[in-house]
Protein backbone atom coordinates (compact mmCIF):
# COMPACT_ATOMS: atom_id res chain seq x y z
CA UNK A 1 94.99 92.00 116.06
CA UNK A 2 92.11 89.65 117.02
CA UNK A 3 92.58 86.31 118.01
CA UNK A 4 92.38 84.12 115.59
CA UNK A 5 91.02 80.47 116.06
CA UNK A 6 92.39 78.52 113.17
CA UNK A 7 95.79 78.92 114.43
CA UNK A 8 95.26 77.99 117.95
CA UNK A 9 97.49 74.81 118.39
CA UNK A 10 99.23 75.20 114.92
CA UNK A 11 102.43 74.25 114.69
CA UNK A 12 104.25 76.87 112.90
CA UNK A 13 108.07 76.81 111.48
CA UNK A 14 109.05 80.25 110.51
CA UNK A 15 112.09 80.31 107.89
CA UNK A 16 114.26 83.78 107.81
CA UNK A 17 116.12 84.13 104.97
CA UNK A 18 118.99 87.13 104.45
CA UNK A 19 117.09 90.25 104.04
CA UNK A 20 116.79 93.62 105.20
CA UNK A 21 112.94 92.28 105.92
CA UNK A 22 114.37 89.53 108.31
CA UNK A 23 113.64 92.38 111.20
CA UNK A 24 109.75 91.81 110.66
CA UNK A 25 109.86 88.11 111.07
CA UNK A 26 109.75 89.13 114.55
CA UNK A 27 106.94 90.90 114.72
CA UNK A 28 105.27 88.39 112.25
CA UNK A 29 106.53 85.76 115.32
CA UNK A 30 105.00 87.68 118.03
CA UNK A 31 101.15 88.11 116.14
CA UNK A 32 101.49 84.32 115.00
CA UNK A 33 101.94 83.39 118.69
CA UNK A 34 99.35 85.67 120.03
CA UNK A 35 96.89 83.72 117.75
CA UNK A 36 97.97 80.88 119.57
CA UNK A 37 100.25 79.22 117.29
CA UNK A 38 103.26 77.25 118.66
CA UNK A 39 106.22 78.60 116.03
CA UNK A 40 109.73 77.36 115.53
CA UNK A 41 112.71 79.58 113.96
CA UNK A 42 115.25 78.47 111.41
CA UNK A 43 117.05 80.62 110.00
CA UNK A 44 119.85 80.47 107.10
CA UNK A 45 123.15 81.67 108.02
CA UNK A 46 122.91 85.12 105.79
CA UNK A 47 119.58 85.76 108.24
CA UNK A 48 121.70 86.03 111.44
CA UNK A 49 123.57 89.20 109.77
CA UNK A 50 120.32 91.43 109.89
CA UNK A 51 118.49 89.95 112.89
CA UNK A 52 119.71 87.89 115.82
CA UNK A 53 118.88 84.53 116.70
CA UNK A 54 118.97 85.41 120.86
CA UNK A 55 115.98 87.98 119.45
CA UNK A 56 113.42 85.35 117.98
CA UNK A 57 114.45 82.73 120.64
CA UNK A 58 113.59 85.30 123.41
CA UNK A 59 110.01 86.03 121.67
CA UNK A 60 109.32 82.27 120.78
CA UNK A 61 110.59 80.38 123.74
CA UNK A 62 112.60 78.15 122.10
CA UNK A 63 116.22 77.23 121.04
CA UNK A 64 116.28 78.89 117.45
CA UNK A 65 117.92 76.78 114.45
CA UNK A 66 120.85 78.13 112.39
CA UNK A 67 123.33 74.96 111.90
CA UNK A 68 122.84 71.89 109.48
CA UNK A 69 125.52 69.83 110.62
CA UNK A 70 125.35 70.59 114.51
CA UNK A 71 124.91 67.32 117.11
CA UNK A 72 123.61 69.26 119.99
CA UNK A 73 120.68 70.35 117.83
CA UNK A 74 120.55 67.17 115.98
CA UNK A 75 119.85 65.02 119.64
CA UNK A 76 117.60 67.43 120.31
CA UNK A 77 115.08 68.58 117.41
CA UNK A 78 116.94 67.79 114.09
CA UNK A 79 116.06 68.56 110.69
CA UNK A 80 113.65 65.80 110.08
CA UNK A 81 112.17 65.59 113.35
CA UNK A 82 111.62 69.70 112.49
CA UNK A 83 110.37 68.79 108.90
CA UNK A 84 107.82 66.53 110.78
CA UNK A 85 106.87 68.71 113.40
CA UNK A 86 105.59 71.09 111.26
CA UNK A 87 102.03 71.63 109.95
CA UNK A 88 102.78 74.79 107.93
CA UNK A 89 106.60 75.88 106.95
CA UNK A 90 106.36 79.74 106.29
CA UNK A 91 109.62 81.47 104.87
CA UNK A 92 109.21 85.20 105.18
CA UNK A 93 111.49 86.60 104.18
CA UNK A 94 112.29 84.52 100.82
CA UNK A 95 115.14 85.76 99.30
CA UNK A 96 115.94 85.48 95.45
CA UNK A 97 119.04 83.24 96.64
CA UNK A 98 116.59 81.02 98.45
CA UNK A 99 114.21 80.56 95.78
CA UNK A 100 116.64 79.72 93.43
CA UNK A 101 118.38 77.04 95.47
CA UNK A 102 114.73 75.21 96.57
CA UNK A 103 114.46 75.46 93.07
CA UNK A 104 117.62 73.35 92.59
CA UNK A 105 116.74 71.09 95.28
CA UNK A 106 119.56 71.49 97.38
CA UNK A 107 119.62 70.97 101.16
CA UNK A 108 122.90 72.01 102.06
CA UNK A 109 121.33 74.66 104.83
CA UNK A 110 119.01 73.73 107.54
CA UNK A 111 116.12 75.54 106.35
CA UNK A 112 116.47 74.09 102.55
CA UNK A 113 117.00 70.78 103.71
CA UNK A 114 113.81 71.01 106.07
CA UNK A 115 112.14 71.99 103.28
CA UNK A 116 113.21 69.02 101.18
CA UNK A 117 112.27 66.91 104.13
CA UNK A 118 108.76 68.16 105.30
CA UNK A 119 105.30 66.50 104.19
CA UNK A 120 103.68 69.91 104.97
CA UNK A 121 103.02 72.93 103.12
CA UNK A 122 105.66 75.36 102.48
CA UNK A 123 104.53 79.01 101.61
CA UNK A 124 107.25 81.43 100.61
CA UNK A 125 106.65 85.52 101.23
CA UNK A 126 109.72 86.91 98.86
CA UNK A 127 111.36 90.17 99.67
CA UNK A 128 113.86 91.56 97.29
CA UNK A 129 115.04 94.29 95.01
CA UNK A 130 112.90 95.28 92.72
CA UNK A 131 115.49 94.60 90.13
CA UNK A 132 115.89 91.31 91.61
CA UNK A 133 112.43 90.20 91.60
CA UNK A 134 111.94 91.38 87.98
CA UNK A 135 114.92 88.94 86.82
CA UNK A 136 113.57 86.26 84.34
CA UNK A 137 115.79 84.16 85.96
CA UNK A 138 113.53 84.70 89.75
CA UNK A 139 110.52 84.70 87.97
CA UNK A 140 110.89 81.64 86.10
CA UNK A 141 112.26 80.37 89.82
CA UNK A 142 108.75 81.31 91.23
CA UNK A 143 106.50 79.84 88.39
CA UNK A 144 108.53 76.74 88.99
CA UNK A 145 107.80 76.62 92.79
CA UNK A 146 104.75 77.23 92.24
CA UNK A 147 104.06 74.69 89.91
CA UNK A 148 105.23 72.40 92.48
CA UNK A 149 102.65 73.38 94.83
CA UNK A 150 104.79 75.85 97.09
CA UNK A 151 102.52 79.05 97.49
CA UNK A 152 104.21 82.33 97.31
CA UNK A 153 102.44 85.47 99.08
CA UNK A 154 103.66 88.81 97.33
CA UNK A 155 106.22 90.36 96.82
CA UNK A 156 104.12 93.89 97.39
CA UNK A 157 105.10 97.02 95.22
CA UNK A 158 106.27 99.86 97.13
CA UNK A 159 109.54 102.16 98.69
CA UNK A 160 112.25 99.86 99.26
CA UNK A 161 115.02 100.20 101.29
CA UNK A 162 117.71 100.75 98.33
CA UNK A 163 115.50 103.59 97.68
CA UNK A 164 113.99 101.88 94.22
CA UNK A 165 109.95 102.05 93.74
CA UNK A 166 108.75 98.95 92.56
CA UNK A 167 107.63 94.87 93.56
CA UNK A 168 110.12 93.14 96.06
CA UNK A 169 108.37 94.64 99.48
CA UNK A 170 107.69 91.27 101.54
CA UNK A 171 103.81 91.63 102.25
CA UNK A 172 102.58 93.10 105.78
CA UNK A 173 103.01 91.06 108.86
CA UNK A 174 98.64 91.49 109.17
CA UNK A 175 98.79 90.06 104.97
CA UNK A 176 100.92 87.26 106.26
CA UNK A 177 98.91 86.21 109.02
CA UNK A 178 95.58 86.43 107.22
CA UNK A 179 97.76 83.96 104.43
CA UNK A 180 98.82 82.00 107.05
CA UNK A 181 95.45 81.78 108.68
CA UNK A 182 93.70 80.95 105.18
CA UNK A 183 95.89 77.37 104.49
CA UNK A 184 94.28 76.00 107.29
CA UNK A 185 90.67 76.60 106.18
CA UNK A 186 90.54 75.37 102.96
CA UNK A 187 86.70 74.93 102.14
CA UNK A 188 86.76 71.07 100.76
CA UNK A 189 83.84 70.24 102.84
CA UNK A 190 82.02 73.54 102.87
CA UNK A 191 78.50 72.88 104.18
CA UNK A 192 79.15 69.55 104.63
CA UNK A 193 77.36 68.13 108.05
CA UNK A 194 80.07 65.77 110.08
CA UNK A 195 79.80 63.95 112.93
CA UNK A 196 83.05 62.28 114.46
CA UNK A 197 83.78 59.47 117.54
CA UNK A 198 86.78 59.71 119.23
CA UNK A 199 88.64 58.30 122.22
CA UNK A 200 88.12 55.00 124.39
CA UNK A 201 84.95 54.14 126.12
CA UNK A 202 84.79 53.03 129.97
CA UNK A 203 82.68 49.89 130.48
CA UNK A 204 82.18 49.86 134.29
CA UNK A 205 82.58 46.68 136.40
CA UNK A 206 82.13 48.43 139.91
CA UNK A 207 81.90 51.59 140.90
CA UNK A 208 85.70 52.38 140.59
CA UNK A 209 86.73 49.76 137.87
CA UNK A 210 86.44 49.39 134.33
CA UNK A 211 87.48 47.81 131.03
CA UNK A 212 89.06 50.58 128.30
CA UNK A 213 91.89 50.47 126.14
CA UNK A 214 95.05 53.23 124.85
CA UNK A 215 92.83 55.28 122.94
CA UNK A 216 94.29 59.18 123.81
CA UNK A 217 91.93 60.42 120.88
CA UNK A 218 94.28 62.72 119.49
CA UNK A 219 93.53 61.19 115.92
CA UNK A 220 89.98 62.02 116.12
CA UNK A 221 90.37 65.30 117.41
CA UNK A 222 92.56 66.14 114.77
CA UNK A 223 90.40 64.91 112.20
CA UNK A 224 87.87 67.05 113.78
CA UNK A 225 89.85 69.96 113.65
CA UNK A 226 90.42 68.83 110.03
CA UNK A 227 86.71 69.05 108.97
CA UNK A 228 86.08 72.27 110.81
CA UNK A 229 89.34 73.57 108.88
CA UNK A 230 87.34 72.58 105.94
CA UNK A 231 84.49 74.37 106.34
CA UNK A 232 82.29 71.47 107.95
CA UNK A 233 79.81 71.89 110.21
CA UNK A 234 81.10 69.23 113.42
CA UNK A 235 80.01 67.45 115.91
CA UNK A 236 82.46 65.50 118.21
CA UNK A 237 81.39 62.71 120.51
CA UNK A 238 84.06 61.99 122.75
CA UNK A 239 85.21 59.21 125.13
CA UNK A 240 86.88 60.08 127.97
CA UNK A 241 90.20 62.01 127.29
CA UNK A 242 92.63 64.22 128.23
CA UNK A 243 91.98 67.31 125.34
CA UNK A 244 90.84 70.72 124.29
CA UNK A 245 87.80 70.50 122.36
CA UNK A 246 88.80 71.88 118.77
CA UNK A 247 87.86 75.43 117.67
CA UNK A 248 84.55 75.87 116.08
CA UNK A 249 83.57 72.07 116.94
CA UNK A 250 80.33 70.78 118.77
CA UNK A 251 82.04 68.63 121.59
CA UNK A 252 79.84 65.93 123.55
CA UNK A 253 81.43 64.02 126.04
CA UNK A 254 80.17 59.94 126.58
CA UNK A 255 81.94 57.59 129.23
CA UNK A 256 80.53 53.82 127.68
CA UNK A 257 79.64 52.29 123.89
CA UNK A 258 76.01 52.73 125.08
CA UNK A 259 76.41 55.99 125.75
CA UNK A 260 78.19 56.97 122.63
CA UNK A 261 76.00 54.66 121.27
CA UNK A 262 72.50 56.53 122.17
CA UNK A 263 74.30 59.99 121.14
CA UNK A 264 75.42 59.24 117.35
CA UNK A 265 72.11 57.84 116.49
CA UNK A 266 70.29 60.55 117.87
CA UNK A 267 72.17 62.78 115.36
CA UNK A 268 73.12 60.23 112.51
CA UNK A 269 70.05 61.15 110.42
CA UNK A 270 70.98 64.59 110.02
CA UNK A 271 74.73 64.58 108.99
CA UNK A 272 76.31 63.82 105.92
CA UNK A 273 79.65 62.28 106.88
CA UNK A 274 80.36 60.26 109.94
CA UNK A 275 83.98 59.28 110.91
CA UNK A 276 84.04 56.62 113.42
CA UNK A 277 87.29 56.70 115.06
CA UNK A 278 86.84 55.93 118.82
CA UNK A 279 88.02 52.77 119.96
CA UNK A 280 84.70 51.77 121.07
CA UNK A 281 84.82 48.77 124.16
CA UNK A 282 83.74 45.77 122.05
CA UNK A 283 82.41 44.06 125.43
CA UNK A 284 81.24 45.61 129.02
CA UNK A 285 80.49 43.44 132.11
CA UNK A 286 77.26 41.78 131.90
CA UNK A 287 76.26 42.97 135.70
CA UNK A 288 77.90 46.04 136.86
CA UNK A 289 78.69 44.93 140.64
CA UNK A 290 76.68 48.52 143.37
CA UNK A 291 79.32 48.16 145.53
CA UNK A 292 83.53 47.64 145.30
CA UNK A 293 84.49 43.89 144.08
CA UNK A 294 86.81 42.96 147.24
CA UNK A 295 89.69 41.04 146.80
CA UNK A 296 89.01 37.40 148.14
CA UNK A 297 91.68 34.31 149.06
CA UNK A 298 90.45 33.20 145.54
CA UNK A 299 93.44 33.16 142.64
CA UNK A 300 91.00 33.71 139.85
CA UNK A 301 88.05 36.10 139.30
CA UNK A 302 85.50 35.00 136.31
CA UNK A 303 83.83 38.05 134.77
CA UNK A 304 81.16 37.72 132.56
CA UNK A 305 81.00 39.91 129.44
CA UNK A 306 78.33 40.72 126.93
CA UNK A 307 78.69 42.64 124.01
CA UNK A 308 78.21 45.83 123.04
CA UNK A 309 76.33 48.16 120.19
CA UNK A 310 78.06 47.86 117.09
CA UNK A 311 77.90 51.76 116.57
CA UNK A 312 79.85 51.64 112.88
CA UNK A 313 77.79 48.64 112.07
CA UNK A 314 74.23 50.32 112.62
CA UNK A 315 75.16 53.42 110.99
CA UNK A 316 76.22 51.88 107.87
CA UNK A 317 72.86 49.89 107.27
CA UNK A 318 70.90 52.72 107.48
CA UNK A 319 69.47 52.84 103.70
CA UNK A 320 70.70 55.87 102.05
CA UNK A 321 72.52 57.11 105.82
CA UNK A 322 75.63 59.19 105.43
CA UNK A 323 78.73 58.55 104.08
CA UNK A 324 80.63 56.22 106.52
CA UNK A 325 84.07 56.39 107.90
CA UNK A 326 85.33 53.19 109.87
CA UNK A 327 88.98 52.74 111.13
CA UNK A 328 91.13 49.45 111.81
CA UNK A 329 93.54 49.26 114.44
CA UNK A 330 95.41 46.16 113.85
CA UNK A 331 98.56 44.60 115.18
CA UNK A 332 99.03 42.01 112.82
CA UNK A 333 97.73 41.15 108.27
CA UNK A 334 96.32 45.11 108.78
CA UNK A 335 95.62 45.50 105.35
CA UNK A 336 93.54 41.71 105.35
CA UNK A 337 91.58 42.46 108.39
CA UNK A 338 90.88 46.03 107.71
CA UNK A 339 89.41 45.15 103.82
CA UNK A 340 87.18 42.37 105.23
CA UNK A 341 86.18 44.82 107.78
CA UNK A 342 85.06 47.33 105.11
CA UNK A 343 83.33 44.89 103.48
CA UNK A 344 81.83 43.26 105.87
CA UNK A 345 80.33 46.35 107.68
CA UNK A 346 79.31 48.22 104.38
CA UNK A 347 81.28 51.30 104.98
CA UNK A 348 82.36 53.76 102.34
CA UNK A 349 85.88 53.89 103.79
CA UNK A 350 88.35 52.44 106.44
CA UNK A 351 91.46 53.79 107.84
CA UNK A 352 93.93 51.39 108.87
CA UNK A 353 96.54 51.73 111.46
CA UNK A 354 99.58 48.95 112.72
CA UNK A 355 99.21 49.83 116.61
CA UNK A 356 101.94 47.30 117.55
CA UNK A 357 104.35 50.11 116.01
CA UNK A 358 105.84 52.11 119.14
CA UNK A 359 106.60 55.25 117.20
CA UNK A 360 102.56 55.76 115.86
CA UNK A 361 99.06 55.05 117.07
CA UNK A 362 97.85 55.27 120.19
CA UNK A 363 99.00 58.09 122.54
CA UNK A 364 101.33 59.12 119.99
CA UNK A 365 101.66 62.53 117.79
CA UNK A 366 102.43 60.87 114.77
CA UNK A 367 100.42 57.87 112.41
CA UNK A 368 100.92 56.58 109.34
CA UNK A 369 97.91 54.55 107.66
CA UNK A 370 96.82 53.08 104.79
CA UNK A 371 93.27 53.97 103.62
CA UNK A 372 90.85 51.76 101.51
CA UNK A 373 87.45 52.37 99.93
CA UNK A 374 85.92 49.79 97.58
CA UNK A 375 87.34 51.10 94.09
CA UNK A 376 90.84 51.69 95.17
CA UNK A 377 93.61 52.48 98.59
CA UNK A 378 96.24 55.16 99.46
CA UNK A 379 98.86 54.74 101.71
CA UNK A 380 100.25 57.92 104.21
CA UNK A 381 103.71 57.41 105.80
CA UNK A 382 104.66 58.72 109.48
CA UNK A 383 103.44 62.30 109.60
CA UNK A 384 101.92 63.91 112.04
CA UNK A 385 98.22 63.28 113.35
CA UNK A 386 97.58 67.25 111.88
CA UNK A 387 98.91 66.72 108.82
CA UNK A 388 97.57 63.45 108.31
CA UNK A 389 93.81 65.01 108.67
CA UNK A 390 94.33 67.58 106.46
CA UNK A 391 95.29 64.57 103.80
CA UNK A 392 92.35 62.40 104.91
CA UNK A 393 89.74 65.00 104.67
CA UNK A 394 91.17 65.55 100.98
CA UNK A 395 90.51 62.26 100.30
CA UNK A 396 87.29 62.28 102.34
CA UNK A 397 86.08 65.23 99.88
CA UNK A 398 87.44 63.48 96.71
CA UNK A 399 85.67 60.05 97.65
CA UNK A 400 82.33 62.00 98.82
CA UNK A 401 82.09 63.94 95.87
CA UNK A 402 82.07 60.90 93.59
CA UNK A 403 79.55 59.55 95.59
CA UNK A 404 77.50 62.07 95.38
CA UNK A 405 77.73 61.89 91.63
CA UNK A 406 77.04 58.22 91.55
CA UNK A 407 73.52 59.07 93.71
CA UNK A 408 72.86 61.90 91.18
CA UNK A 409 73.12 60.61 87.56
């Protein structure tokens, strides 16, 4: 099977439920890693009767999860830390047992409770009698999951292993991974034109010194990911960081603000959306010494600063420019400073972030933030920086849309 790109870097955790299928969620594991997705095992304890768990830990490379209640998992990657690793939770098989107790909302297996715990999208591929799946009980199970936003792929109709003719098959492994593929591009910004900032900028006081901050970028790169995912057409201008460009994105790579600077307003005048979330230097050194400062007997150094474009600032008074994207990291009254920063900036939008946490932000996997834009504000708790794009760009979409409608009538 081809490569494919919107699963590079995914982070995948593969449910088995107990079913004679359980001995294709192997090969299923095997095509979703050669497409470059990282993927996790759980399985339920009925699983480890049809397929072992030495079997999918040999093919993924990692310790598979059977065991709720077990410490020596728990200290290692436990059920939440699983639920919020995840940027897609894919149970294939889905038994009618299964169904019926997500249904119920219990959580007293690992997989059901991971599934109770997880922000991300869960997608079910059931595999069952045909009997089974014909049950108004399972069917009413399956209209209710559905109605709670849990996709279900198949079943397929076909020979089953009882011998019976009929729906229950679980869908291909080549089905599944087109599914699987198709939740991460979901179309919201189709056509759309984005340009994104991400990372620090270097602001040089000799040749082997400068001023930056903690910025790793991983936020904007996500986001970029995000957009492409989306169906956007986008460019990334990045500081300097430590990270593979994102598939199907533009990447440009800027050291300073004036060199980000001179790159985004070459380009702002033909994109749509721009995102600004590099944590651009606010000052650089006023004279950039030719040669290495040497240390002298002196106890102080005085360094004079200047400072620099306002890159958020110029985009947003641009009459009729794109829609604009600002964030806020704060350490202290986020939610004050990041309002009056909207405000006073004229931007469309403004994440906000609390970078004195330790356990978000900057260099971290995870964020939570609280977003505002002039008629109203949502708040996202501690999820990773993935799944935290793919929520922003919905609300990107949502807010650009209406805007659009404003310009229009």
């Amino acid at each position: 099977m081809a490569m494919n790109n919107a699963l590079a870097n995914r982070q995948i955790l593969l449910g088995i439920t107990g079913g004679i299928a359980a001995y294709k969620a192997a090969e299923l594991l095997r095509r979703l890693q050669n497409c470059g997705a990282d993927v996790r095992v759980v399985m339920t304890p009925a699983a480890t009767e049809f397929i072992t768990p030495l079997t999918l830990q040999a093919l993924s490379g990692h310790p598979v999860h059977t065991a709720l209640l077990d410490p020596e998992a728990e200290s290692g990657m436990g059920h939440i830390e699983l639920a919020r690793w995840a940027d897609l939770v894919v149970v294939a098989p889905a038994s009618a047992d299964f169904m019926a107790r997500l249904v119920q909302g219990l959580g007293n297996d690992l997989l059901s409770a991971v599934c109770l715990a997880t922000s991300a999208r869960i997608c079910l591929a059931p595999a069952m009698n045909q009997a089974m799946w014909s049950n108004p009980a399972t069917r009413t199970n399956a209209e209710i999951l559905q109605q709670r936003g849990i996709t279900l792929w198949g079943p397929a109709d076909g020979l089953q292993a009882c011998g019976d003719i009929g729906p229950g098959r679980m869908l291909e492994v080549d089905d599944l991974v087109a599914e699987i593929a198709g939740q991460f591009d979901t179309g919201l910004l189709a056509g759309k034109r984005v340009l994104i900032t991400a990372g620090p900028t270097r602001e040089a006081i000799d040749p082997v010194r400068y001023i930056s901050n903690h910025s790793s970028g991983k936020m904007g790169f996500a986001l970029a990911r995000a957009c492409a995912d989306a169906g956007a057409i986008t460019t990334l201008i990045a500081g300097p960081v430590a990270l593979p460009s994102p598939p199907r994105v533009k990447r440009i790579d800027v050291v300073s603000a004036q060199d980000m600077f001179d790159e985004v307003m070459a380009r702002v005048n033909a994109v749509d959306i721009v995102i600004a979330a590099a944590a651009v230097a606010d000052y650089r050194a006023e004279q950039v010494a030719p040669g290495k400062i040497k240390k002298t007997g002196a106890d102080t150094m005085n360094l004079a600063l200047v400072k620099t474009p306002d890159i958020i600032a110029s985009i947003a008074s641009i009459e009729a420019g794109p829609f604009t994207v600002g964030f806020a990291a704060e350490t202290e009254s986020v939610e004050q400073f990041a309002r009056d920063k909207m405000l006073r900036k004229k931007l469309d939008m403004i994440i906000a972030n609390d970078v004195s946490r330790t356990d978000i932000g900057f260099g971290s996997e995870d964020n939570a933030v609280m977003v505002f834009w002039p008629a109203g504000a949502a708040e996202y708790q501690k999820m990773s920086k993935a799944q935290l794009s793919e929520k922003l760009v919905e609300k990107l979409s949502e807010l650009v849309s209406e805007k659009l409608k404003q310009v229009t009538v």
